[in-house]
Protein backbone atom coordinates (compact mmCIF):
# COMPACT_ATOMS: atom_id res chain seq x y z
CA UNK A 1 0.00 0.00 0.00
CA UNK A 2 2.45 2.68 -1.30
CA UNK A 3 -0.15 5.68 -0.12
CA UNK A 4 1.81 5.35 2.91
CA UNK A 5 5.20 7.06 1.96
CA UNK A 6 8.04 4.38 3.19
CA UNK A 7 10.45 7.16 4.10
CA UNK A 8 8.15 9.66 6.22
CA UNK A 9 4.85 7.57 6.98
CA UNK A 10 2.48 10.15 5.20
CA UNK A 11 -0.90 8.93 3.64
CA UNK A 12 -1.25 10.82 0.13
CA UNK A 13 -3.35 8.97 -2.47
CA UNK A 14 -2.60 11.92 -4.60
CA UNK A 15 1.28 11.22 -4.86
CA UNK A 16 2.89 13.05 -7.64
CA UNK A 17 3.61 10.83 -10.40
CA UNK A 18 7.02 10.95 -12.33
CA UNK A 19 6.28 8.86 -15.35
CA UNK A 20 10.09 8.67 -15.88
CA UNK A 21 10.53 5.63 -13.60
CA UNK A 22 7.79 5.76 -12.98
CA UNK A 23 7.70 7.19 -9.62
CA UNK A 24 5.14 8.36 -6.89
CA UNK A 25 6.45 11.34 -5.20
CA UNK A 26 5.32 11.96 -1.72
CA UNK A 27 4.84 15.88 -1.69
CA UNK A 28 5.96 16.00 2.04
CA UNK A 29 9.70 14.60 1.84
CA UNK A 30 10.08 14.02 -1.43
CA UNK A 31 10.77 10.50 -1.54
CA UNK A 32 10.31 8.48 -4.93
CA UNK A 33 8.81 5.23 -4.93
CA UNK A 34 8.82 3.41 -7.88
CA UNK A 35 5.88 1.45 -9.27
CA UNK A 36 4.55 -0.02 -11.63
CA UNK A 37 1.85 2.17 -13.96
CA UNK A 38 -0.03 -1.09 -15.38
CA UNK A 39 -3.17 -0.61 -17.73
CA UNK A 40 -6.86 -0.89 -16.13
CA UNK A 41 -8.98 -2.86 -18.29
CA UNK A 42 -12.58 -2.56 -17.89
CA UNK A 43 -15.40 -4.53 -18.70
CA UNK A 44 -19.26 -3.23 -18.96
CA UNK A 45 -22.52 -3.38 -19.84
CA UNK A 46 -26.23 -3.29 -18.81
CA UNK A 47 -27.69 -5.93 -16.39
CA UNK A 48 -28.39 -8.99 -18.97
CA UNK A 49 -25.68 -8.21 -21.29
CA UNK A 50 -23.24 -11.07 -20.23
CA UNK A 51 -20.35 -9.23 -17.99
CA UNK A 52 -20.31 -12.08 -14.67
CA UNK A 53 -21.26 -14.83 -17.96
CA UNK A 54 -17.95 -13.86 -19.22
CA UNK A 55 -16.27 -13.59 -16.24
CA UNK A 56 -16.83 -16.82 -15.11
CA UNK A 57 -16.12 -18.53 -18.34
CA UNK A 58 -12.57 -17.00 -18.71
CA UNK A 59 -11.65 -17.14 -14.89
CA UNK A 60 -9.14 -19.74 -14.91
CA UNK A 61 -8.58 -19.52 -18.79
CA UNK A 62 -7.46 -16.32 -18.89
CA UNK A 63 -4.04 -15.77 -17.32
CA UNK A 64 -2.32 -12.90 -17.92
CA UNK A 65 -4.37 -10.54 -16.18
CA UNK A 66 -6.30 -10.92 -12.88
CA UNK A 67 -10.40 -10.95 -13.64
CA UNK A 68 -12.46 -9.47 -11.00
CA UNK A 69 -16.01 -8.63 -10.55
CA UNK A 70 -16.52 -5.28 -8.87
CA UNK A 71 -19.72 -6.43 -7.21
CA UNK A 72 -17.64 -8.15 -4.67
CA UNK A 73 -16.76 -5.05 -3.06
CA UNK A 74 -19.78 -3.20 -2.61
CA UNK A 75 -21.64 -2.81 -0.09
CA UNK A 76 -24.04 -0.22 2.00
CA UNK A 77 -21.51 2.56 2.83
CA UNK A 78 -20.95 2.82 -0.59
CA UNK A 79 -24.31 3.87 -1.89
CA UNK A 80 -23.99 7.48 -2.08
CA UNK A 81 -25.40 8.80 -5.40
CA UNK A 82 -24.61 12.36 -4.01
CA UNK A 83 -21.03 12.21 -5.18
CA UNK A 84 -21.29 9.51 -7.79
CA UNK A 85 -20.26 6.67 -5.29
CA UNK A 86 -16.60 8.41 -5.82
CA UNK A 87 -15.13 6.36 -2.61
CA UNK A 88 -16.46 2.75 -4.61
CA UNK A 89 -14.82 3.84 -7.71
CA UNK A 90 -11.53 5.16 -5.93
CA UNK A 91 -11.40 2.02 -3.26
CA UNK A 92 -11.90 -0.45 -6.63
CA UNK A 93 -8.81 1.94 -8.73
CA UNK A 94 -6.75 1.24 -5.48
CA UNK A 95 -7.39 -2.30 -5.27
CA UNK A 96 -6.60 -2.49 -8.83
CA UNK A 97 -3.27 -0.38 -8.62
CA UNK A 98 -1.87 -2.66 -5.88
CA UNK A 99 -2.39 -5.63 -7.67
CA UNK A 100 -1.15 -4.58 -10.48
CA UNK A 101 1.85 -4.50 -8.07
CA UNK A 102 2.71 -7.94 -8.75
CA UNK A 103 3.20 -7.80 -12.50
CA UNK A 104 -0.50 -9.17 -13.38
CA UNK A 105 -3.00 -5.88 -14.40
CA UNK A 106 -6.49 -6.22 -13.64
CA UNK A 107 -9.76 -6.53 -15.73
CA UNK A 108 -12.80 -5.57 -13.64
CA UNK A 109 -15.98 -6.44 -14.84
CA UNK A 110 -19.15 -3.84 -13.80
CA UNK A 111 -21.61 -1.78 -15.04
CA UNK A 112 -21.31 2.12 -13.39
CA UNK A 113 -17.92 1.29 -13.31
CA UNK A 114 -17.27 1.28 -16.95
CA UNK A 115 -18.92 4.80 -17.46
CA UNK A 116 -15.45 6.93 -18.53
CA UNK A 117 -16.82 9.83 -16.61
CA UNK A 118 -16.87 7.68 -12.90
CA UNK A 119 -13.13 6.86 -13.25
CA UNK A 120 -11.07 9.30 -14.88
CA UNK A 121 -11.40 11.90 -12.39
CA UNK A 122 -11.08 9.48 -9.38
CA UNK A 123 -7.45 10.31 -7.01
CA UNK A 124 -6.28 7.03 -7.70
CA UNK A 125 -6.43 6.95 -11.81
CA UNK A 126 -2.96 8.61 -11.76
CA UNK A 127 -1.29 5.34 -11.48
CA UNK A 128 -2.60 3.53 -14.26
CA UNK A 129 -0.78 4.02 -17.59
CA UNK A 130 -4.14 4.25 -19.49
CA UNK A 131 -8.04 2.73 -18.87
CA UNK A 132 -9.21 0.82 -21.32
CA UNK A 133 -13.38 0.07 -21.81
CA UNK A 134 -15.05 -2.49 -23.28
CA UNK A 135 -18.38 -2.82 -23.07
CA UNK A 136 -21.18 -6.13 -23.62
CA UNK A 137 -24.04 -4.93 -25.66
CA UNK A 138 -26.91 -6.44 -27.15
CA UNK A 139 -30.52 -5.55 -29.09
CA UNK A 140 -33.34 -4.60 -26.95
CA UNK A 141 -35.49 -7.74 -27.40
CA UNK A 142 -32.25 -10.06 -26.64
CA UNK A 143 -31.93 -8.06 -23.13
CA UNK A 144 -35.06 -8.01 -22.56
CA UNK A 145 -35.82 -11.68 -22.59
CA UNK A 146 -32.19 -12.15 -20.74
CA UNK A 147 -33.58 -10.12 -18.04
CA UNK A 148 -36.52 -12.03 -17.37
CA UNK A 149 -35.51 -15.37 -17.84
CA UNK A 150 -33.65 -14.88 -14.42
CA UNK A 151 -35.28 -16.18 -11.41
CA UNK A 152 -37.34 -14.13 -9.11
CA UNK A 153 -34.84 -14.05 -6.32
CA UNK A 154 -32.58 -11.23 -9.01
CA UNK A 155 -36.09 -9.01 -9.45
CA UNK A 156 -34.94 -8.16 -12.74
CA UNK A 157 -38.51 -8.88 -14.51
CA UNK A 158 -40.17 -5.95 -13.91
CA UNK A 159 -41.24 -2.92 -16.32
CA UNK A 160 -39.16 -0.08 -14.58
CA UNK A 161 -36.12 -2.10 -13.85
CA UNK A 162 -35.66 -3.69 -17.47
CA UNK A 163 -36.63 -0.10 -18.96
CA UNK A 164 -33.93 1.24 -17.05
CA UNK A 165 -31.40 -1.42 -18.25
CA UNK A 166 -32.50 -1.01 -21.89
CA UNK A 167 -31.55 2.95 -21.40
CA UNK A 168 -28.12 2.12 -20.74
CA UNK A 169 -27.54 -0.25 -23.13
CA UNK A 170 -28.40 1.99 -25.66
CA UNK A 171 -26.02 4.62 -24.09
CA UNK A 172 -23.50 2.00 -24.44
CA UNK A 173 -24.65 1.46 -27.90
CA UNK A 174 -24.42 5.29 -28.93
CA UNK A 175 -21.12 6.58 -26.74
CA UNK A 176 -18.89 6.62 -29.39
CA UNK A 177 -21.08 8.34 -32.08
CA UNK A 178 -22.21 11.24 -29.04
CA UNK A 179 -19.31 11.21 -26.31
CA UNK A 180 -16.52 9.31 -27.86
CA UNK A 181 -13.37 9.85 -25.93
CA UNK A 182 -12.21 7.85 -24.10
CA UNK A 183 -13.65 5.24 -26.68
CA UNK A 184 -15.34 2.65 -25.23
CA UNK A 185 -14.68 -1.12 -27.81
CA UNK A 186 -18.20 -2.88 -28.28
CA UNK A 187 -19.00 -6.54 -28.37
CA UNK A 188 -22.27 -7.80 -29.59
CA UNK A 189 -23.07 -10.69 -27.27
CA UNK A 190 -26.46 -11.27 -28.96
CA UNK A 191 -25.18 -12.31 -32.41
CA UNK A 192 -21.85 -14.44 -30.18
CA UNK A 193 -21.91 -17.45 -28.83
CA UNK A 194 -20.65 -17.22 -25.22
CA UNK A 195 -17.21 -18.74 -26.99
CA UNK A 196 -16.70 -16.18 -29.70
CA UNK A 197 -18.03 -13.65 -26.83
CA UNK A 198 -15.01 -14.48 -24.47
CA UNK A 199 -12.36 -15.27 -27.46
CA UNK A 200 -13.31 -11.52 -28.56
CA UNK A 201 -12.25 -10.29 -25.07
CA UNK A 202 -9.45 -12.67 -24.99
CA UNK A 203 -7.91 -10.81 -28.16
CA UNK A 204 -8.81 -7.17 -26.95
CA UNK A 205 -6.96 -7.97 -23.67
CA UNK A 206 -4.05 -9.66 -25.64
CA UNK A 207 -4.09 -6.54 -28.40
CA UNK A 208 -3.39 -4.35 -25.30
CA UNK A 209 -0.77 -6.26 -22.94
């Protein structure tokens, strides 16, 4: 947990960073620790578009990054739509950066999370060479029937929740022709088989190690 300066015990998330090195610079004494400034890879989608289907399928397949489902994380204290549940998104970026401490970068899989806008201004980004967003889309009627094909227990059948879901998929679906930057790489899950689906990610993940 290098937020804690080794030389003069200060916690700064928001070190300085020297990308010759790289280093994080505690502003108090100066000291330099070196690190290393891994990519973030990010995985999204609505609710029903295949993110914790993928996930599972390529944990234990996949291994040159660590895969990770941001859901395991949350919890009450985070759920503060006030300031964009900024402490999730910061405690998940921290996570991320210290594992990425051992030479393995992480791909998190979760839906606010791959928004652009709830990351890149987070403390923590500063340590990540570059984000990188992918996100599992779908057609409306594929989602739809996704969503309530789940049992009861998930209450994902109803009219306002699948509404909802079918909104941001179609944000997803449009983010590059109305935001665009940072792009965000679409994968069609409803015309892939859950194979092709993961073998897609696969190569994206390979195309940027």
């Amino acid at each position: 947990m290098f937020n804690v300066c080794y030389n003069c015990g200060l916690y700064c998330a928001d070190k300085i960073i020297d990308p010759v090195g790289p280093f994080a610079v505690c502003p108090e004494c100066g000291h330099r620790h070196p690190f290393l400034a891994l990519p973030l890879m990010i995985v999204s989608g609505a609710s029903g578009a295949g993110k914790s289907t993928v996930c599972n399928y390529l944990t234990g397949r996949a291994h040159d990054a660590v895969l990770l489902d941001a859901d395991i994380l949350w919890r009450s204290e985070f759920s503060k739509p006030e300031d964009n549940y900024r402490d999730f998104f910061d405690t998940w970026l921290r996570m991320a950066k210290n594992i990425g401490q051992s030479g393995r970068p992480v791909v998190l899989f979760g839906a606010g999370i791959g928004v652009p806008h709830n990351l890149e201004g987070c403390v923590e980004r500063r340590y990540f060479s570059a984000i990188h967003y992918l996100s599992l889309v779908c057609d409306d009627d594929v989602l739809t029937q996704r969503l309530k094909q789940r049992p009861n227990w998930r209450q994902s059948s109803g009219h306002p929740f699948i509404e909802e879901q079918l909104s941001f998929n179609r944000w997803f679906r449009e983010y590059n022709q109305t935001v665009g930057q940072p792009p965000i790489t679409l994968v069609d899950t409803g015309t892939l088989t859950l194979e092709e689906s993961a073998r897609t990610l696969v190569d994206w993940m390979a195309a940027i190690l």
